[in-house]
PDB file of N, CA and C in Angstrom:
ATOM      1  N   UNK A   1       0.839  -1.172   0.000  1.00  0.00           N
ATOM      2  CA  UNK A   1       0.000   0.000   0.000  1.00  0.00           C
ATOM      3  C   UNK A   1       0.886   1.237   0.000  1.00  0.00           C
ATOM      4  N   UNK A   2       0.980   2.330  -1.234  1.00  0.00           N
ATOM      5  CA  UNK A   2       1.369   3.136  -0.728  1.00  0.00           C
ATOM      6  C   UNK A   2       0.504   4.318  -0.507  1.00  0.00           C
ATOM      7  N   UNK A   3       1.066   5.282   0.046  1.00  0.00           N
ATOM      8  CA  UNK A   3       0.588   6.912   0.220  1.00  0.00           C
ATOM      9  C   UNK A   3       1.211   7.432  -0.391  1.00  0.00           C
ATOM     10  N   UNK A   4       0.478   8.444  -1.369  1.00  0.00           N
ATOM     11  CA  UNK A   4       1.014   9.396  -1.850  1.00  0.00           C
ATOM     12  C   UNK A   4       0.384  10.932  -1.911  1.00  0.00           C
ATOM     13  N   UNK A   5       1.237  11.688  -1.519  1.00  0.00           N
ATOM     14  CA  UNK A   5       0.793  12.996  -1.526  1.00  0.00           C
ATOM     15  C   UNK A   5       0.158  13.595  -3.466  1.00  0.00           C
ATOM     16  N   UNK A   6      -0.739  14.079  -3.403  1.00  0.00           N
ATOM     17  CA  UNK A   6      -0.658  14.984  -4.766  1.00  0.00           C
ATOM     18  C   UNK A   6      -0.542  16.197  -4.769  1.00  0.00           C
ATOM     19  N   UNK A   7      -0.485  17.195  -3.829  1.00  0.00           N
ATOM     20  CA  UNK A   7      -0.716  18.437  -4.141  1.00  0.00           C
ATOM     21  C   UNK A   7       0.868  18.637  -2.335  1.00  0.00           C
ATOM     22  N   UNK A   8       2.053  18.402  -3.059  1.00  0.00           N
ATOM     23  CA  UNK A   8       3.425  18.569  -2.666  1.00  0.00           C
ATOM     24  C   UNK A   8       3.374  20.193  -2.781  1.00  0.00           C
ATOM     25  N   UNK A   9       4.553  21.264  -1.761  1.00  0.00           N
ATOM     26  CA  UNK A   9       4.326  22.786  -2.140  1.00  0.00           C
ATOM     27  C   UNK A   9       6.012  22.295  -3.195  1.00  0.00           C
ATOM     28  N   UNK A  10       5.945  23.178  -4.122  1.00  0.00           N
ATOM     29  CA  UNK A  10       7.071  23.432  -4.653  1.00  0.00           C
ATOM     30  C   UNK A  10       8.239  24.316  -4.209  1.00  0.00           C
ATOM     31  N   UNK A  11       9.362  23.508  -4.399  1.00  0.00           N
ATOM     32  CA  UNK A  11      10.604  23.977  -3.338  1.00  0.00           C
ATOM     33  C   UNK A  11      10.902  25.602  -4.345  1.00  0.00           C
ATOM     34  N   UNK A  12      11.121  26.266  -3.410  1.00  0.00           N
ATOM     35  CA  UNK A  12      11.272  27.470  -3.877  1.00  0.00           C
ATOM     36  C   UNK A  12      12.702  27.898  -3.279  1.00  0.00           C
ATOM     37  N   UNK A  13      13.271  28.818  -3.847  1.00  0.00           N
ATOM     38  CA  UNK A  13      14.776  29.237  -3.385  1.00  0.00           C
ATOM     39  C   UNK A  13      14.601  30.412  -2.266  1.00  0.00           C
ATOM     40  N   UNK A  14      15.937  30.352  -0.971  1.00  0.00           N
ATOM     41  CA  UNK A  14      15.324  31.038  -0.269  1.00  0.00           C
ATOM     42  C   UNK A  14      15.529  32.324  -0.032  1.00  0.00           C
ATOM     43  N   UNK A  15      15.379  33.443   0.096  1.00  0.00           N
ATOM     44  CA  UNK A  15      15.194  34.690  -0.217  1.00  0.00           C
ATOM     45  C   UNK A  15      16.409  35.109   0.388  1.00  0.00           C
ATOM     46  N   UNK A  16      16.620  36.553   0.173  1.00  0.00           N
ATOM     47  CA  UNK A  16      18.136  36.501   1.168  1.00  0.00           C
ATOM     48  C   UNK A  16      18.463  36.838   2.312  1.00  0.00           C
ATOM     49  N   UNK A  17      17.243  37.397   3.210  1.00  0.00           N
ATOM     50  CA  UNK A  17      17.074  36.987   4.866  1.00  0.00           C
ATOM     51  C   UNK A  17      16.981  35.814   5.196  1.00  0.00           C
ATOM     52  N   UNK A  18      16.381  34.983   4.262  1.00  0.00           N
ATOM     53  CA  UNK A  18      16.426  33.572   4.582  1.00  0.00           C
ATOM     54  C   UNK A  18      17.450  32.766   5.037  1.00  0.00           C
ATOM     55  N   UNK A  19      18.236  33.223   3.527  1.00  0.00           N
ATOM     56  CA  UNK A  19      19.369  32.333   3.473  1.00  0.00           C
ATOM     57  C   UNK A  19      20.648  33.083   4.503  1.00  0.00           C
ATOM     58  N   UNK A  20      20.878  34.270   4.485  1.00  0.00           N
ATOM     59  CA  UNK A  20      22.527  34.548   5.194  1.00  0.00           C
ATOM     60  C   UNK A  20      21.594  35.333   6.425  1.00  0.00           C
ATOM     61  N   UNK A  21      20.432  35.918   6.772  1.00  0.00           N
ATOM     62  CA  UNK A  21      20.076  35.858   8.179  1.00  0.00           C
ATOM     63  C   UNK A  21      19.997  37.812   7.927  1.00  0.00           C
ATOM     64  N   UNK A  22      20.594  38.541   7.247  1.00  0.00           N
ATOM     65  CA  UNK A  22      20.835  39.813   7.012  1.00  0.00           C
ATOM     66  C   UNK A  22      20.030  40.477   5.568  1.00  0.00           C
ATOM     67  N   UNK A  23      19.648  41.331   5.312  1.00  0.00           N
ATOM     68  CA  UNK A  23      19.963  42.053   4.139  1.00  0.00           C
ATOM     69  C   UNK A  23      21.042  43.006   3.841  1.00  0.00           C
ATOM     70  N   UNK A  24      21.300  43.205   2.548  1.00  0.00           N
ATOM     71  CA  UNK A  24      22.647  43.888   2.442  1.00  0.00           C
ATOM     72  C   UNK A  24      22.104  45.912   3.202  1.00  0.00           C
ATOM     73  N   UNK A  25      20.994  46.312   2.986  1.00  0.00           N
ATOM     74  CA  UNK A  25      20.570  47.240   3.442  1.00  0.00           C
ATOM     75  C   UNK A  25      21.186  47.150   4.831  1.00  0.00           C
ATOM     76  N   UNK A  26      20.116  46.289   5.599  1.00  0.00           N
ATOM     77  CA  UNK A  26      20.656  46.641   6.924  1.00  0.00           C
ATOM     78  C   UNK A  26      22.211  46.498   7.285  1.00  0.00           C
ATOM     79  N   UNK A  27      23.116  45.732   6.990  1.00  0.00           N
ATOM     80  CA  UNK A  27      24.338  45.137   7.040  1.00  0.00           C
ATOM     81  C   UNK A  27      25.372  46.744   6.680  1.00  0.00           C
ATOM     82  N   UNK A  28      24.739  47.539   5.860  1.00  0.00           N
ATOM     83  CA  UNK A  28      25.369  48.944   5.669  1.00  0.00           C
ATOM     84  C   UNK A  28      24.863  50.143   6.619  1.00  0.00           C
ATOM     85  N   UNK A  29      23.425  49.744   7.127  1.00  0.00           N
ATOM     86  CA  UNK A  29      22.952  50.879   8.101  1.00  0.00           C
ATOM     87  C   UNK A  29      23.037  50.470   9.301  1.00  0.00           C
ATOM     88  N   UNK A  30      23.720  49.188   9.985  1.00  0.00           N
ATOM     89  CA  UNK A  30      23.710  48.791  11.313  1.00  0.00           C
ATOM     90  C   UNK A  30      25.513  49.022  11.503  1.00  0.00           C
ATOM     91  N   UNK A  31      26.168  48.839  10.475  1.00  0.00           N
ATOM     92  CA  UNK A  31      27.873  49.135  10.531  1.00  0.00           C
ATOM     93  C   UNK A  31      28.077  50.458   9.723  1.00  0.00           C
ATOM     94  N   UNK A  32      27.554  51.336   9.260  1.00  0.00           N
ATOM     95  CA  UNK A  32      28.314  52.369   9.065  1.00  0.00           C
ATOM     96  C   UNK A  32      29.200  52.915   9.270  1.00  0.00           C
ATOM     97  N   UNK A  33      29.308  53.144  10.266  1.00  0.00           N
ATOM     98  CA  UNK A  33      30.936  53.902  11.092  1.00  0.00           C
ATOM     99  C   UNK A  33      31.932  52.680  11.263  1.00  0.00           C
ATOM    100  N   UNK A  34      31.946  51.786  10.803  1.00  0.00           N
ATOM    101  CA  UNK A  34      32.657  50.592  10.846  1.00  0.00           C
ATOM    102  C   UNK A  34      33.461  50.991   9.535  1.00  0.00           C
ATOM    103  N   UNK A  35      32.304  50.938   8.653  1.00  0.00           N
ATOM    104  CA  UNK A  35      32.843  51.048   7.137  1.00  0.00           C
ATOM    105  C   UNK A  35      33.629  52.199   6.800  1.00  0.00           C
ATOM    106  N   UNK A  36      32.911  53.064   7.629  1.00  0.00           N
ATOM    107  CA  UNK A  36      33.651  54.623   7.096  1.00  0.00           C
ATOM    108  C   UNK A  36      35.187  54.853   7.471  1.00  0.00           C
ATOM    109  N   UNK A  37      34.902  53.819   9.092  1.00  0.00           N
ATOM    110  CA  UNK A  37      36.774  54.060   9.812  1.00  0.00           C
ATOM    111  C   UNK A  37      37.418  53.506   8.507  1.00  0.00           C
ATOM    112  N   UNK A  38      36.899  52.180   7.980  1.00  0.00           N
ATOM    113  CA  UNK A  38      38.371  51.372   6.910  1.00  0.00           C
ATOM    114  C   UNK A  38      38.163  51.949   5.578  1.00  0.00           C
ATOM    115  N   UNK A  39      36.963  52.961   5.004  1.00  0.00           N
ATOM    116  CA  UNK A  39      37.676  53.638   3.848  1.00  0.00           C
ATOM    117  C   UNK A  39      38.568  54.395   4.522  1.00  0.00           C
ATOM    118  N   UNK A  40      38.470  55.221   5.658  1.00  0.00           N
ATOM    119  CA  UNK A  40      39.330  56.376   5.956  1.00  0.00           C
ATOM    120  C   UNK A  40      40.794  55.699   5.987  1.00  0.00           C
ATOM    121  N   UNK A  41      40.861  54.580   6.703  1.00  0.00           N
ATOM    122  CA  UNK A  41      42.349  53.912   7.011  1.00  0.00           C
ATOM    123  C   UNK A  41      42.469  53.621   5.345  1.00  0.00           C
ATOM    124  N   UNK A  42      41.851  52.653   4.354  1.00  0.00           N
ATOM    125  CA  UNK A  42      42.382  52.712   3.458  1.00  0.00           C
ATOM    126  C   UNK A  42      43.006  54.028   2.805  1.00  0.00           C
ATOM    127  N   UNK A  43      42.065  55.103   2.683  1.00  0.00           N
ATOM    128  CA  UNK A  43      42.386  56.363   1.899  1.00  0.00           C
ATOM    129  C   UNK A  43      43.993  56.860   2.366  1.00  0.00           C
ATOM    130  N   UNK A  44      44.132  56.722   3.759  1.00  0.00           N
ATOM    131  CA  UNK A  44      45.117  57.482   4.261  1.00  0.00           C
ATOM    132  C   UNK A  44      46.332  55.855   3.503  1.00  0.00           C
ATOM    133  N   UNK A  45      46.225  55.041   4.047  1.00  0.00           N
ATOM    134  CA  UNK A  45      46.914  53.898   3.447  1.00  0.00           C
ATOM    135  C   UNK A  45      47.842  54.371   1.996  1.00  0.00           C
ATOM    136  N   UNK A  46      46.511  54.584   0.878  1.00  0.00           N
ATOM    137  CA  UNK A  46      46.961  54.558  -0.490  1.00  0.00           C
ATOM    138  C   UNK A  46      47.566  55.785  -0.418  1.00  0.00           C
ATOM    139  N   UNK A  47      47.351  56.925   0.339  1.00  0.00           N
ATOM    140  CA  UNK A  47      47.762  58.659  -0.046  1.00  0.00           C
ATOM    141  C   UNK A  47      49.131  58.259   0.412  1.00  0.00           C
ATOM    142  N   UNK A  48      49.493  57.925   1.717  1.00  0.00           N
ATOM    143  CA  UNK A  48      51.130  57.460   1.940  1.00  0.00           C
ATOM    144  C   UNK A  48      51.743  56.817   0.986  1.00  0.00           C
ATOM    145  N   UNK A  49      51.174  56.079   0.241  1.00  0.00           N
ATOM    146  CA  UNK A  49      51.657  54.947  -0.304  1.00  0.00           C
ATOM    147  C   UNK A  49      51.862  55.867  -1.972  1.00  0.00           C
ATOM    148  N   UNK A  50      51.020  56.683  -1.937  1.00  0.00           N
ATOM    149  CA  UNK A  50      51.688  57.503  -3.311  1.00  0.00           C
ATOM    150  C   UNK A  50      52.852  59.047  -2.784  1.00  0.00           C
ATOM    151  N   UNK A  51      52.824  59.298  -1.809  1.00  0.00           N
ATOM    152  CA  UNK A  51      53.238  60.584  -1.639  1.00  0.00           C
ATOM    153  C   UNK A  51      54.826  59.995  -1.213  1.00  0.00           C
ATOM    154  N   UNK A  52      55.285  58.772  -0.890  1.00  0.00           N
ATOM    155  CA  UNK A  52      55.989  57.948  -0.418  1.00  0.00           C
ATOM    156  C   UNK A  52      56.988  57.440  -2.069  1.00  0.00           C
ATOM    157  N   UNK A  53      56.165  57.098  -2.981  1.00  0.00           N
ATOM    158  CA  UNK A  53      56.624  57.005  -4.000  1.00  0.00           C
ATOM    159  C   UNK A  53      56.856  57.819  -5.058  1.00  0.00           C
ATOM    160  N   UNK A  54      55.735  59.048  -4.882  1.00  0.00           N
ATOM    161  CA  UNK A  54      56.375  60.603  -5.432  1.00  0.00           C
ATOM    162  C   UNK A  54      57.701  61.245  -4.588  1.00  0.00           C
ATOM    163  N   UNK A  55      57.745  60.828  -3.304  1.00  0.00           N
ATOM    164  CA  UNK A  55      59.164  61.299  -3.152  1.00  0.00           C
ATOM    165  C   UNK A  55      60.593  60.485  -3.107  1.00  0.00           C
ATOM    166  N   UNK A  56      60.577  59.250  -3.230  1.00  0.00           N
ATOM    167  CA  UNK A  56      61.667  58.724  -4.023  1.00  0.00           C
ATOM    168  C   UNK A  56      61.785  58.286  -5.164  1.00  0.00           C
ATOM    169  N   UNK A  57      61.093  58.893  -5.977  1.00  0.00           N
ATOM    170  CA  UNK A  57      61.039  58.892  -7.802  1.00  0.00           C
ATOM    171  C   UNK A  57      62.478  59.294  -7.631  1.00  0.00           C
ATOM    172  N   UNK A  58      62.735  60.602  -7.502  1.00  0.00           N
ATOM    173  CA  UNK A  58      64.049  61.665  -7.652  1.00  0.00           C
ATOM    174  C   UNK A  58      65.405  60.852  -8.251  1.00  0.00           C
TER     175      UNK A  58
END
């Protein structure tokens, strides 16, 4: 004897709170000042890193 279902829900893919628990929205408005310190550290990073190599071009 078997059982069989006929009316199964169809697997659907899962959205993206679903799946990683975040949206990318909130993930930028809950760390902001996170993000802003490491452009700033990058920016200052790359400006040394050229003003460093504009002065031993010579």
């Amino acid at each position: 004897m078997s059982f069989q279902q006929e009316h199964l829900p169809k697997d659907r893919d899962a959205s993206e709170t679903q799946e990683w628990g975040w949206t990318l929205q909130e993930f930028f408005s809950e760390n902001l000042w996170y993000l802003l310190a490491l452009a700033f550290l990058l920016f200052i990073f790359f400006f040394a890193r050229y003003r460093w190599a504009k002065r031993n071009r010579k």
